[in-house]
C-alpha atoms as a PDB file:
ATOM      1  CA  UNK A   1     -31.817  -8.919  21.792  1.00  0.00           C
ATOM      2  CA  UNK A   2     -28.483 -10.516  19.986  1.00  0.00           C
ATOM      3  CA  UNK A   3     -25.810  -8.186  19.661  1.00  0.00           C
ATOM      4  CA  UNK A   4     -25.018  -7.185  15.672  1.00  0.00           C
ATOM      5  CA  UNK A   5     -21.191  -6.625  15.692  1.00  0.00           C
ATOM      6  CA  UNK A   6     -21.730  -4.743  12.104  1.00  0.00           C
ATOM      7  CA  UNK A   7     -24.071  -2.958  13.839  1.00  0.00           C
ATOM      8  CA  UNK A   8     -21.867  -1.856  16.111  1.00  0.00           C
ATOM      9  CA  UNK A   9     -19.102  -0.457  14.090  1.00  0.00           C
ATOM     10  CA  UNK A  10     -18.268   3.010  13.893  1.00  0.00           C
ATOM     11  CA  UNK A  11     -16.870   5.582  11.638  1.00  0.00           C
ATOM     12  CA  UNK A  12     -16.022   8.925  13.358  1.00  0.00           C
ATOM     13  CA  UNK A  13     -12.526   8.083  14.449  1.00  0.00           C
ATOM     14  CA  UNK A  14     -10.052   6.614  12.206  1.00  0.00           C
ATOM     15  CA  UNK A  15      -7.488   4.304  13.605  1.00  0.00           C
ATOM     16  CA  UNK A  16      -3.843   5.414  13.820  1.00  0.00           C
ATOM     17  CA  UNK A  17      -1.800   5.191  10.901  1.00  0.00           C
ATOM     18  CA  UNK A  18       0.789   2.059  11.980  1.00  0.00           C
ATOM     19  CA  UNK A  19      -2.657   0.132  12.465  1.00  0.00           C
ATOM     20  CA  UNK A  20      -2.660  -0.189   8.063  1.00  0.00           C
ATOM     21  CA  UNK A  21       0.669   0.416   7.605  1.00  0.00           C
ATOM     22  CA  UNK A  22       0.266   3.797   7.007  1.00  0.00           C
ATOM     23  CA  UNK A  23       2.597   6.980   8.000  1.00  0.00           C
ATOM     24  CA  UNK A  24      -0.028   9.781   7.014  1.00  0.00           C
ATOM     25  CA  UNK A  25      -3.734  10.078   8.971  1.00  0.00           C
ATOM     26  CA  UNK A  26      -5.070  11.532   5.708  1.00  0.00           C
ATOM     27  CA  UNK A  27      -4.110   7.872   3.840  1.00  0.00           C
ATOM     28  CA  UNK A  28      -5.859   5.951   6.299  1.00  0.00           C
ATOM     29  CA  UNK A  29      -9.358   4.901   5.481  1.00  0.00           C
ATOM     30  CA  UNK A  30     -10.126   2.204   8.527  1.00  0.00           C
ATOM     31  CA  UNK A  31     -12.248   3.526  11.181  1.00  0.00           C
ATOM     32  CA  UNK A  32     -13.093   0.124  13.355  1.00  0.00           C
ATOM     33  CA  UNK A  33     -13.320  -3.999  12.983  1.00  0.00           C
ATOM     34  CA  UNK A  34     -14.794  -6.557  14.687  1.00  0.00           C
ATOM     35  CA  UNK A  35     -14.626 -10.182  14.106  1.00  0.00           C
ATOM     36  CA  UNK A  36     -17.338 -12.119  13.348  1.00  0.00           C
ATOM     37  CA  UNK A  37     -16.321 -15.907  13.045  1.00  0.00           C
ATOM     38  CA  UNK A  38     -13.284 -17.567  13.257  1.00  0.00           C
ATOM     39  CA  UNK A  39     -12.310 -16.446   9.365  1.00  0.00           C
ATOM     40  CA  UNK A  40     -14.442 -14.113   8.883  1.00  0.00           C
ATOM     41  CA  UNK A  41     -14.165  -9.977   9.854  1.00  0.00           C
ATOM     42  CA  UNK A  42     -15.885  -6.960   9.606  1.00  0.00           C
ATOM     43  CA  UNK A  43     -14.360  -3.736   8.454  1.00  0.00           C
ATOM     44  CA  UNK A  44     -15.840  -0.085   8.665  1.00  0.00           C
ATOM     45  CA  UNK A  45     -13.830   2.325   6.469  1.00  0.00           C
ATOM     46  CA  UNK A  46     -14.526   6.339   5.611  1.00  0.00           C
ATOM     47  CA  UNK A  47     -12.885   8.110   2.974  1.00  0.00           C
ATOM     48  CA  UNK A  48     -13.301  11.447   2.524  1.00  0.00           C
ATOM     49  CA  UNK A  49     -15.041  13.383  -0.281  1.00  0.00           C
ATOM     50  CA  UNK A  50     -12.014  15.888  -0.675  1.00  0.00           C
ATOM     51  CA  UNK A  51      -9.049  12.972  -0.724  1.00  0.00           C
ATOM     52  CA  UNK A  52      -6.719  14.048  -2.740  1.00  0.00           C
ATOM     53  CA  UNK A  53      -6.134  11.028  -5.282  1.00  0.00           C
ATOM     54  CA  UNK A  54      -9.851   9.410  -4.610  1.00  0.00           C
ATOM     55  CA  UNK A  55     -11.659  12.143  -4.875  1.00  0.00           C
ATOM     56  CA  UNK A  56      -9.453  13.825  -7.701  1.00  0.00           C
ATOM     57  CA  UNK A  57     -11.588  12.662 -10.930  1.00  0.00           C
ATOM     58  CA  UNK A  58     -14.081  14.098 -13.343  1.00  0.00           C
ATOM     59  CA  UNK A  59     -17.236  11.788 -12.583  1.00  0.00           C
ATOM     60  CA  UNK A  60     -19.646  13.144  -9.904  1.00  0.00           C
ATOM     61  CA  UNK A  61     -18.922   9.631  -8.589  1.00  0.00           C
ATOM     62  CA  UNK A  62     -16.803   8.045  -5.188  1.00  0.00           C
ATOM     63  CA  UNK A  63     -13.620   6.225  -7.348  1.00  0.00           C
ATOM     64  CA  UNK A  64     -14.234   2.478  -6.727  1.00  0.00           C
ATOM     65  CA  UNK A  65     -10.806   2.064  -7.185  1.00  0.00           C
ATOM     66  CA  UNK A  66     -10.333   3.558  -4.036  1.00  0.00           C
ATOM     67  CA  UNK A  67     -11.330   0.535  -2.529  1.00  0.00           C
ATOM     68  CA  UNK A  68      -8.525  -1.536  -3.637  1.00  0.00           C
ATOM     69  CA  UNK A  69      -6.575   0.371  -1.122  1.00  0.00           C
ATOM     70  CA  UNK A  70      -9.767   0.298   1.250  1.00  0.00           C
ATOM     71  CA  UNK A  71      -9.436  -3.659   1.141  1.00  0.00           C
ATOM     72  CA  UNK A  72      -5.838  -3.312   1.617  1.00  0.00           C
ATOM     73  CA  UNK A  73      -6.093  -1.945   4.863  1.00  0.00           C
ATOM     74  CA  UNK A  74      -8.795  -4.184   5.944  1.00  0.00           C
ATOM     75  CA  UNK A  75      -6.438  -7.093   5.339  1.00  0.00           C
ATOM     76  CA  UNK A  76      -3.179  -5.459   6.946  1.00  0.00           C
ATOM     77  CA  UNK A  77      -5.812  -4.941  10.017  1.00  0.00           C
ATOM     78  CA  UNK A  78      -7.268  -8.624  10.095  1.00  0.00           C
ATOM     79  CA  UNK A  79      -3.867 -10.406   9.693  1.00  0.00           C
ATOM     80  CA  UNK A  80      -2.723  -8.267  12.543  1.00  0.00           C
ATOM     81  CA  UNK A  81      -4.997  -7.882  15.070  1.00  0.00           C
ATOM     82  CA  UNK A  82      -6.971 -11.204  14.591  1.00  0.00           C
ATOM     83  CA  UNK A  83      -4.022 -13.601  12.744  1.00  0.00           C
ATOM     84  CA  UNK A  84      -0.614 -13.160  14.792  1.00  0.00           C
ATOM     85  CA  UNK A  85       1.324 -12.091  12.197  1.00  0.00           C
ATOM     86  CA  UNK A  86       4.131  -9.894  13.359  1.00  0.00           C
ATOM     87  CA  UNK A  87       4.197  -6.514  12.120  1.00  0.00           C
ATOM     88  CA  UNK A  88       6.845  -5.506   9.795  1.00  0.00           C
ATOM     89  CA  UNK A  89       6.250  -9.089   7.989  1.00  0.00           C
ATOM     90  CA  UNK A  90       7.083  -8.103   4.371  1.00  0.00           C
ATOM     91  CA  UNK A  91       4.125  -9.452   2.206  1.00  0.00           C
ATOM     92  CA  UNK A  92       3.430  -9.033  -1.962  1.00  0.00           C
ATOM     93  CA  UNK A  93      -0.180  -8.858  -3.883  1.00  0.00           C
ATOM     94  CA  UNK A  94      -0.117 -11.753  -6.159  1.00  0.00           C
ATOM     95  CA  UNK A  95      -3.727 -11.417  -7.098  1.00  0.00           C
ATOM     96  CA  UNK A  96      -6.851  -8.970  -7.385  1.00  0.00           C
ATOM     97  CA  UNK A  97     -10.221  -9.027  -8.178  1.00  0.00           C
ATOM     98  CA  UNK A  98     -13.267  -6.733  -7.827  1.00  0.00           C
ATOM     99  CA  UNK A  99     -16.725  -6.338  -9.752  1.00  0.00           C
ATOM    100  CA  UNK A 100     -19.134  -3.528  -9.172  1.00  0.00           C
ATOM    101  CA  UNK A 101     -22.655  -4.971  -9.555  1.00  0.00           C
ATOM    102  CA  UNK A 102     -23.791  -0.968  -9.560  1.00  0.00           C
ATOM    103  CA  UNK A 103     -22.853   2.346  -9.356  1.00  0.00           C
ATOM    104  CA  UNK A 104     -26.004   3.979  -7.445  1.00  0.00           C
ATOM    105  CA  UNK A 105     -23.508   3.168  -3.953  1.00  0.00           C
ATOM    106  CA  UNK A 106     -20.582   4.733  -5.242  1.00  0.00           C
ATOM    107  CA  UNK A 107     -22.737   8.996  -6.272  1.00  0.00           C
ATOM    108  CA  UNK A 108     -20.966  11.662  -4.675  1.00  0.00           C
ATOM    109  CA  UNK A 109     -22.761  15.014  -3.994  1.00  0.00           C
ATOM    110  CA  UNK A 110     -19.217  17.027  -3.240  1.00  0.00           C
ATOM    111  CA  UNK A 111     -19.398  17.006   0.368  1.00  0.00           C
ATOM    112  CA  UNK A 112     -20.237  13.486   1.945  1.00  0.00           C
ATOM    113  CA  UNK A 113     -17.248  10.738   2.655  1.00  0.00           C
ATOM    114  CA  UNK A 114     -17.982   7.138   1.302  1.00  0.00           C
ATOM    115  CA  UNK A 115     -18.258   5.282   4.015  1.00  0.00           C
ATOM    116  CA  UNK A 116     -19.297   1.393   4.503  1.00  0.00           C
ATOM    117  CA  UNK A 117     -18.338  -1.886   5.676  1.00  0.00           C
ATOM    118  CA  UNK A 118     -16.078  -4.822   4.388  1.00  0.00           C
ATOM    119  CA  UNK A 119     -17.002  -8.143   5.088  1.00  0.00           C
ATOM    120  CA  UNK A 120     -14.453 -10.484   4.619  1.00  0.00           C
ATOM    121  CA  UNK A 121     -13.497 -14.055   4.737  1.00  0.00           C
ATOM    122  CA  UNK A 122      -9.607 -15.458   5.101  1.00  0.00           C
ATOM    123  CA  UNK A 123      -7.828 -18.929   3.976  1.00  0.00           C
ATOM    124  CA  UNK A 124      -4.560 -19.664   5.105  1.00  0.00           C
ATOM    125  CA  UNK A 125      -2.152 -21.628   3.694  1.00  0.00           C
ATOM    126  CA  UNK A 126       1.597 -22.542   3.409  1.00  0.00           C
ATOM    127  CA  UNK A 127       2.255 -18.595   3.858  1.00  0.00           C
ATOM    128  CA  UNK A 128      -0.134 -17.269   1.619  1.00  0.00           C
ATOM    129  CA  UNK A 129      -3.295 -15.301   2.803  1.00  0.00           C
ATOM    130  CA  UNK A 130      -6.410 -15.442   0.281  1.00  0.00           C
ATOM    131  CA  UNK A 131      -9.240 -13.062   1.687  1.00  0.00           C
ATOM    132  CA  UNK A 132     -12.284 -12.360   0.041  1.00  0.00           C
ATOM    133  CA  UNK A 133     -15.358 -10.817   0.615  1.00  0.00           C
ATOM    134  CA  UNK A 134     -17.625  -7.695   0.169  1.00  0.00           C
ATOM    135  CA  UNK A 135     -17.728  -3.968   0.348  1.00  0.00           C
ATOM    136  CA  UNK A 136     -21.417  -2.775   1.526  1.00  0.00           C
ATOM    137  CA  UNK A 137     -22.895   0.822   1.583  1.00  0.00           C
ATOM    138  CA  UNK A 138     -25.881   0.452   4.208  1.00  0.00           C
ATOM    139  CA  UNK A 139     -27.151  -2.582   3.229  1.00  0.00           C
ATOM    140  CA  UNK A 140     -26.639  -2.432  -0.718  1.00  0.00           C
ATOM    141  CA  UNK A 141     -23.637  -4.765  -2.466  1.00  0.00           C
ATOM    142  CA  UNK A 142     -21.377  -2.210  -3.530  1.00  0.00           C
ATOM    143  CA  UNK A 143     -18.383  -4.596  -4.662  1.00  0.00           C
ATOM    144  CA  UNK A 144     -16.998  -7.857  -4.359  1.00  0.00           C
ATOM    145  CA  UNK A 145     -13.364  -8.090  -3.538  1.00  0.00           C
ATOM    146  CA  UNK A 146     -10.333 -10.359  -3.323  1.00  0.00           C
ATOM    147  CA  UNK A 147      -6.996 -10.233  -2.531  1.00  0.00           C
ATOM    148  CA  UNK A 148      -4.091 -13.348  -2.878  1.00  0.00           C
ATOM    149  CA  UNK A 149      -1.160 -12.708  -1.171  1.00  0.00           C
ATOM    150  CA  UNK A 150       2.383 -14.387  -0.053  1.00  0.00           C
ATOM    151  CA  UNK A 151       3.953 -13.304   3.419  1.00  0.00           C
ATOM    152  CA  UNK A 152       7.916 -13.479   3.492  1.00  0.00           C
ATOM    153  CA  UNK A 153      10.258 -14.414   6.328  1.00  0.00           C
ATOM    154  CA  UNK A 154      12.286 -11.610   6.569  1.00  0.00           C
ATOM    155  CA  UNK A 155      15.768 -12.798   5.455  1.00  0.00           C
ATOM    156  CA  UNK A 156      13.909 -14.406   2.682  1.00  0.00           C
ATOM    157  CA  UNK A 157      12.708 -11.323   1.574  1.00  0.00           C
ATOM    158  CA  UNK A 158      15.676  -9.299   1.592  1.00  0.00           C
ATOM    159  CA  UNK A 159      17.825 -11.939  -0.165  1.00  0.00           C
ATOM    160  CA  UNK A 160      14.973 -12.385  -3.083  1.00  0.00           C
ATOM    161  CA  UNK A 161      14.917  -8.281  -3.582  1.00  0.00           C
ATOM    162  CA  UNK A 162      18.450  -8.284  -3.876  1.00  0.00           C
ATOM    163  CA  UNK A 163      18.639 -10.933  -6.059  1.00  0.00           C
ATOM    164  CA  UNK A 164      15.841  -9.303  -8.254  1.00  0.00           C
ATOM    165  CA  UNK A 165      17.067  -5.576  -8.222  1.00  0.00           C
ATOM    166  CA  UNK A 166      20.708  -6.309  -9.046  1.00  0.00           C
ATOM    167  CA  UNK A 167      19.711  -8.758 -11.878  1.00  0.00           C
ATOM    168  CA  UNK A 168      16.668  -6.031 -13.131  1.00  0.00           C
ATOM    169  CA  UNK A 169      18.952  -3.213 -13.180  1.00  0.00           C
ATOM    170  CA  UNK A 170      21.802  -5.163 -15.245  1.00  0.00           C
ATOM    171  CA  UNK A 171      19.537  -5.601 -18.102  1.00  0.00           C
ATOM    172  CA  UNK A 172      18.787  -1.842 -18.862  1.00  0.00           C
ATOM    173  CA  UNK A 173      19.719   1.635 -17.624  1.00  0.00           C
ATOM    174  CA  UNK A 174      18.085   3.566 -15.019  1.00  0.00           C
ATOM    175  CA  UNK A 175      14.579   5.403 -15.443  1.00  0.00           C
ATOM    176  CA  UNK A 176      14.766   8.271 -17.373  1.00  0.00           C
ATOM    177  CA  UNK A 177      12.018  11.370 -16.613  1.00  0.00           C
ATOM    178  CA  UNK A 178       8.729  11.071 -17.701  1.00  0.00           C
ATOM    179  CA  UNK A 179       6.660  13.774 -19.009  1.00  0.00           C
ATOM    180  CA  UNK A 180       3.143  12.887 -17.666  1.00  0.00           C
ATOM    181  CA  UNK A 181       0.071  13.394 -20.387  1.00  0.00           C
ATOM    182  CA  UNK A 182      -2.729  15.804 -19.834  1.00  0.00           C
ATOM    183  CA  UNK A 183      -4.590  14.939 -16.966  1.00  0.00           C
ATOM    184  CA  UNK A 184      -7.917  15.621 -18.797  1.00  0.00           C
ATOM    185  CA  UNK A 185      -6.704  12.287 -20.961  1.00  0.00           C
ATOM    186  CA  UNK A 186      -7.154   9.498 -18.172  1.00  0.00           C
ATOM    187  CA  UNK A 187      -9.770  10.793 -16.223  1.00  0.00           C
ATOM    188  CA  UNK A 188      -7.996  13.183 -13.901  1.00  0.00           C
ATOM    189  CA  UNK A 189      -7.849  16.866 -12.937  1.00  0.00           C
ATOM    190  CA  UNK A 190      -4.484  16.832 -11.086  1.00  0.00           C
ATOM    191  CA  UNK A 191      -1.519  16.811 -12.854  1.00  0.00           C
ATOM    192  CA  UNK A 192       0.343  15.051  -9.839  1.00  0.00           C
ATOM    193  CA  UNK A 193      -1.894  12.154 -10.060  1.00  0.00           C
ATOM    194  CA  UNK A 194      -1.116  11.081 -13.766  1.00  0.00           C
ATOM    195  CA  UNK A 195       1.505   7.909 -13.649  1.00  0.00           C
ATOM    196  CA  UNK A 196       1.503   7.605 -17.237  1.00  0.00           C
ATOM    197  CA  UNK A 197       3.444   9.324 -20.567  1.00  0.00           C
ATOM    198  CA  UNK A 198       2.835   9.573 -23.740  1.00  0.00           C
ATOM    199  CA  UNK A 199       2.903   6.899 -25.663  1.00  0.00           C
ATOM    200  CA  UNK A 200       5.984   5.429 -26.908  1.00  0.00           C
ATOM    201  CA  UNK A 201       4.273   3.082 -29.423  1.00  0.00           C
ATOM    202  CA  UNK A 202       0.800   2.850 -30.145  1.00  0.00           C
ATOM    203  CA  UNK A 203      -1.310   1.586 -26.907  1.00  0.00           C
ATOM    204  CA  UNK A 204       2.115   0.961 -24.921  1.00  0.00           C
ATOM    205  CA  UNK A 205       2.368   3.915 -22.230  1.00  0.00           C
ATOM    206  CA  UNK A 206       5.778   4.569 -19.642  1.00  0.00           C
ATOM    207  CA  UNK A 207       4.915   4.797 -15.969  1.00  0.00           C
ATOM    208  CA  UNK A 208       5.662   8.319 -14.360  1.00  0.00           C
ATOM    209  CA  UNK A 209       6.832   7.110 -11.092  1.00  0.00           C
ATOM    210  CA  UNK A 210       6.773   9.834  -8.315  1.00  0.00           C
ATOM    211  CA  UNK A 211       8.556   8.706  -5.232  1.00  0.00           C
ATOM    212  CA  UNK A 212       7.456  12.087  -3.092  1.00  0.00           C
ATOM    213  CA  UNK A 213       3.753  11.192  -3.977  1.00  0.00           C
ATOM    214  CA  UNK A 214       1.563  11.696  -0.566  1.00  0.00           C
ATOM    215  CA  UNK A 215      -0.717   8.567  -1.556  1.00  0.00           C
ATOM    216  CA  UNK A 216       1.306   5.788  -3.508  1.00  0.00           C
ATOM    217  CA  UNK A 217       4.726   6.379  -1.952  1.00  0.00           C
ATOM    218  CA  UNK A 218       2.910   7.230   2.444  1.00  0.00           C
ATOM    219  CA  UNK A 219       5.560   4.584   3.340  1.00  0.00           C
ATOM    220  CA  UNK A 220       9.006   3.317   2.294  1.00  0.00           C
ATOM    221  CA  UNK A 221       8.818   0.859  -0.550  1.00  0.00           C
ATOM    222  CA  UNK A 222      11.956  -1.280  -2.438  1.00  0.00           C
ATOM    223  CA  UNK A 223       9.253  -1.557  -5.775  1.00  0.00           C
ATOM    224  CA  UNK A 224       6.687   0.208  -7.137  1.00  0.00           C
ATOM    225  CA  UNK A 225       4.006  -0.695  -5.347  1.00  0.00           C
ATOM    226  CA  UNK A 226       0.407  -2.504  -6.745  1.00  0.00           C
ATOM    227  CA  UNK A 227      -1.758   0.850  -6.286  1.00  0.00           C
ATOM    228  CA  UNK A 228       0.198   2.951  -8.792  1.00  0.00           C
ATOM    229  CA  UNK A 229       0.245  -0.428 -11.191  1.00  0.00           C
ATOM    230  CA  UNK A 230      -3.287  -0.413 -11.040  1.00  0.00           C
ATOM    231  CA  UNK A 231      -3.494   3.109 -11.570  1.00  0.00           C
ATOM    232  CA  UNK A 232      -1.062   3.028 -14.347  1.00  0.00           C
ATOM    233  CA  UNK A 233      -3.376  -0.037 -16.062  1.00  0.00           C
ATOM    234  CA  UNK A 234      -6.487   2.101 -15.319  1.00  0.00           C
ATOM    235  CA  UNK A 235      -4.890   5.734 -17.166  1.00  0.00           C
ATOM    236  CA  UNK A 236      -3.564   3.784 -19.791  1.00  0.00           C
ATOM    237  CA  UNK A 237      -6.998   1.794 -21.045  1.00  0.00           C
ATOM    238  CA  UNK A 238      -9.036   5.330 -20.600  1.00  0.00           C
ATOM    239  CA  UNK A 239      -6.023   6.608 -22.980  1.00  0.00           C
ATOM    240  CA  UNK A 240      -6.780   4.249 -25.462  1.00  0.00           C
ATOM    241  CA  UNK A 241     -10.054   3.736 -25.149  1.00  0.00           C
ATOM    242  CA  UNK A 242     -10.800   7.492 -26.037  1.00  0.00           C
ATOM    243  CA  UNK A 243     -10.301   6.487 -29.341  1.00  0.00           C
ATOM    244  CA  UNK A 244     -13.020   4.333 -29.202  1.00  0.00           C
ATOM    245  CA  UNK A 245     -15.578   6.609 -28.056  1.00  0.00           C
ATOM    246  CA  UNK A 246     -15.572   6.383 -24.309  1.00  0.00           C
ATOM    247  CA  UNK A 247     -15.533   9.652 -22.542  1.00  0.00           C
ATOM    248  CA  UNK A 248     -12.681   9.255 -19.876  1.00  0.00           C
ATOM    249  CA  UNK A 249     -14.096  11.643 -17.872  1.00  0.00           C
ATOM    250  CA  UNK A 250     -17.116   9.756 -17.377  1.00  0.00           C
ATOM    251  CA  UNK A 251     -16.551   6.250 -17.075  1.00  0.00           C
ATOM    252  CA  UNK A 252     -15.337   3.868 -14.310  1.00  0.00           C
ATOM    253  CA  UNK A 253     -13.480   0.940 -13.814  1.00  0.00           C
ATOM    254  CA  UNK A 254     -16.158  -1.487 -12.708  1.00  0.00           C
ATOM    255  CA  UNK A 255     -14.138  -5.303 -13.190  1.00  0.00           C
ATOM    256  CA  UNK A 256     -10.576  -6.037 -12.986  1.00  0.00           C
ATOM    257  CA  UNK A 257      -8.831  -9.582 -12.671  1.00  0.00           C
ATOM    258  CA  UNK A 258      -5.050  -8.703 -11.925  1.00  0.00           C
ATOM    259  CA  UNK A 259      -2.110 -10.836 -11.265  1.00  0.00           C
ATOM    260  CA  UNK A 260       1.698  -9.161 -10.126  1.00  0.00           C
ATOM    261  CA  UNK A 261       4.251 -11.738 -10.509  1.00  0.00           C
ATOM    262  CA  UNK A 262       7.851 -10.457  -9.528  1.00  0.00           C
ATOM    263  CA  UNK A 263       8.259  -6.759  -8.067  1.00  0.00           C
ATOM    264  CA  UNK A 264       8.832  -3.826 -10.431  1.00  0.00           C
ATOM    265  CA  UNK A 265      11.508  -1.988  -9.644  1.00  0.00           C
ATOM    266  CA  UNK A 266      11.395   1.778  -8.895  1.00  0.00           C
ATOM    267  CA  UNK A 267      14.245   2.966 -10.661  1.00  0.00           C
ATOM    268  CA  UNK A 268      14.117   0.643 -14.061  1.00  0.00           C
ATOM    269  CA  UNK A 269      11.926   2.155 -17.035  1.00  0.00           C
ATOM    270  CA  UNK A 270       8.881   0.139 -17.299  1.00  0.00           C
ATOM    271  CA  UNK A 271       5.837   0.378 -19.299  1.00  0.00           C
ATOM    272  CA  UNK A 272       2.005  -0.670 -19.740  1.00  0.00           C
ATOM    273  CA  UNK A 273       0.607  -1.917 -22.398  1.00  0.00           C
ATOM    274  CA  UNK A 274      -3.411  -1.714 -23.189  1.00  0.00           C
ATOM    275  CA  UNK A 275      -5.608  -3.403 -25.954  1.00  0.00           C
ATOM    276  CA  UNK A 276      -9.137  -2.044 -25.909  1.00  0.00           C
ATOM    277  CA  UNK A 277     -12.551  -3.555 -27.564  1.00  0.00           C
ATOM    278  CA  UNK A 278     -15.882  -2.938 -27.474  1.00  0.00           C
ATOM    279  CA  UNK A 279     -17.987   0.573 -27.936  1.00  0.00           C
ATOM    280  CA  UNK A 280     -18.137   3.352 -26.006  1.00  0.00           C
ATOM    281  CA  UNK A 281     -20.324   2.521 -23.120  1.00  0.00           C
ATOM    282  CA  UNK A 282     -18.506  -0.307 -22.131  1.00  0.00           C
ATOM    283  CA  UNK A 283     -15.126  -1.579 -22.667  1.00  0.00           C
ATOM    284  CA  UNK A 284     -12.681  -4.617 -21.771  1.00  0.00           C
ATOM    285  CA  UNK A 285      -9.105  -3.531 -21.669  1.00  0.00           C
ATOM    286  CA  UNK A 286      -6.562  -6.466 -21.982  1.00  0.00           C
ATOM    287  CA  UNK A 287      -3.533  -5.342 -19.733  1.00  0.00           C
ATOM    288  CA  UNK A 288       0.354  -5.541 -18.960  1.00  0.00           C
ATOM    289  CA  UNK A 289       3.276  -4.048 -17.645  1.00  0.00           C
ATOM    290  CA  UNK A 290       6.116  -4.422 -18.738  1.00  0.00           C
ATOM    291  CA  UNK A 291       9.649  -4.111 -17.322  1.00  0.00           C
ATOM    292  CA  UNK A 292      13.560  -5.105 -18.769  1.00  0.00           C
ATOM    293  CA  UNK A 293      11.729  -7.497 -21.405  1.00  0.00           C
ATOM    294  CA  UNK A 294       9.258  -9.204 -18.700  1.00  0.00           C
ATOM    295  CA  UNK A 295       5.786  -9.169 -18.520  1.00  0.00           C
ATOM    296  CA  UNK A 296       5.803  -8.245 -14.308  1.00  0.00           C
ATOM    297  CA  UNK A 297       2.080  -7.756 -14.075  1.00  0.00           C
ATOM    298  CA  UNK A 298      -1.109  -8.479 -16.395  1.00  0.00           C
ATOM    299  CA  UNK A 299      -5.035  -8.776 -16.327  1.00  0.00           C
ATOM    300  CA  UNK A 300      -8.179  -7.560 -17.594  1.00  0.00           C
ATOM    301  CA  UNK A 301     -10.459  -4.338 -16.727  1.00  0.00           C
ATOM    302  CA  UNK A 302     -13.397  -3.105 -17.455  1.00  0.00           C
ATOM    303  CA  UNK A 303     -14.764   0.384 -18.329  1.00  0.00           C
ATOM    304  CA  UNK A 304     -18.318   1.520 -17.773  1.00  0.00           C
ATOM    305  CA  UNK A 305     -19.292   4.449 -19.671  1.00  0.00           C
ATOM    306  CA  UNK A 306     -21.892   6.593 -16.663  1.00  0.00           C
ATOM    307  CA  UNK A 307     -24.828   8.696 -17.175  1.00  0.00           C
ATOM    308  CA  UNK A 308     -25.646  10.227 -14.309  1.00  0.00           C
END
């Protein structure tokens, strides 16, 4: 009988934390990998039911936005364990993608983790890392997935985030406090887990930026990093596209197409800015954020109204 490395996997011990780059156990979502080619890897993850950002929405539904940070880890794993890079190797998103073909993989009932696999394949090239693949639940497609990313030597880094924070924090004064909107706005039930305000024009939202948060900020960052970007994209189309019908408490973001150019600085105001169409069961939100008069991040989601 052939051995089935997927198979194999398991999911009742998570790895430690330094294994994704993690400081907290309760951020870490990797329980085992195997390879299964020479560019291609397998990926169990398990994350919990009660996770305090994941689980923390209205919908009686696993967030498949989690899974952006699922398919993080899976990458920080492969490129270390399987691809010699050296740990500590700074690295930046430059692109993401995901599609949810259905939700039926993704229902919650309160008390069971979401737990799966992520197959994935990797390119190389000239320092950047493109890895793409699939998220399954038992045997059922539950998302496709892709990541582009850039790995910096480290004096490279450090003389490019100079260059950018000292020429970012010229153009405009430091962040001011953000009041964060009602939770019940974006989807949300925790106050903590809002990054946006209220709008300072119409459809063009500040980011609350909370440096002590136990999810977005579990390590030492120089920028804000792409999970609380995404987030901030996410909260700010629901905001809008309540206007339009949709029932934030009940939809889900089920395509995205994202691209981060330069880093956005933690301590310089920045802001998102959402245009919405369609009706209320489905929606395409046309993204950006926006930062000292540059557009530092921009793509395309989309919102699926559920009926459970």
């Amino acid at each position: 009988m052939s051995h089935d490395p997927v198979a194999a996997l398991g999911f009742d011990e998570l790895v430690p934390p330094q294994t994704v780059n993690r400081r907290s156990a309760r951020e870490v979502f990797v329980t085992d990998h195997a390879r299964l080619g020479a560019h291609e890897f397998a990926i169990a993850v398990r994350i919990a039911h009660d996770h305090p950002l994941w689980s923390d929405q209205q919908a009686p539904w696993h967030d498949p936005v989690a899974m952006v940070e699922a398919f993080r880890q899976a990458f920080v794993v492969v490129r270390h364990e399987y691809l010699d890079v050296r740990r500590g190797t700074p690295s930046a998103v430059q692109q993401v993608s995901l599609a949810v073909p259905g939700l039926g993989a993704f229902r919650a009932d309160g008390t069971s983790p979401l737990r799966g696999v992520i197959k994935v394949r990797v390119t190389e090239r000239d320092g950047t890392f493109d890895i793409a693949g699939d998220f399954l639940v038992g045997r059922e497609p539950a998302m496709t997935l892709s990541f582009g990313s850039i790995l910096f030597p480290r004096e490279s880094y450090r003389e490019i985030r100079s260059y950018q924070r000292a020429r970012r924090a010229g153009d405009v004064g430091a962040a001011g406090d953000v009041k964060p909107v009602d939770p019940e706005l974006v989807g949300r039930r925790d106050p903590a887990n809002v990054v946006i305000g209220p709008a300072v024009r119409p459809d063009r939202y500040p980011l609350v930026v909370d440096r002590s948060h136990p999810s977005f900020f579990d390590r030492d960052y120089d920028h804000i990093p792409a999970s609380l970007l995404i987030e901030a994209m996410r909260q700010s189309a629901l905001h809008s596209a309540a206007r339009s019908g949709l029932r934030t408490g009940e939809a889900a973001l089920t395509r995205a197409e994202l691209d981060f150019g330069i880093f956005v600085e933690i301590d310089v105001p920045a802001e998102c800015v959402v245009a919405v169409s369609g009706g209320p069961d489905a929606l395409t939100a046309s993204v950006g954020i926006d930062q000292a008069g540059v557009r530092v991040a921009s793509g395309t989601l989309e919102l699926t109204g559920l009926h459970p």
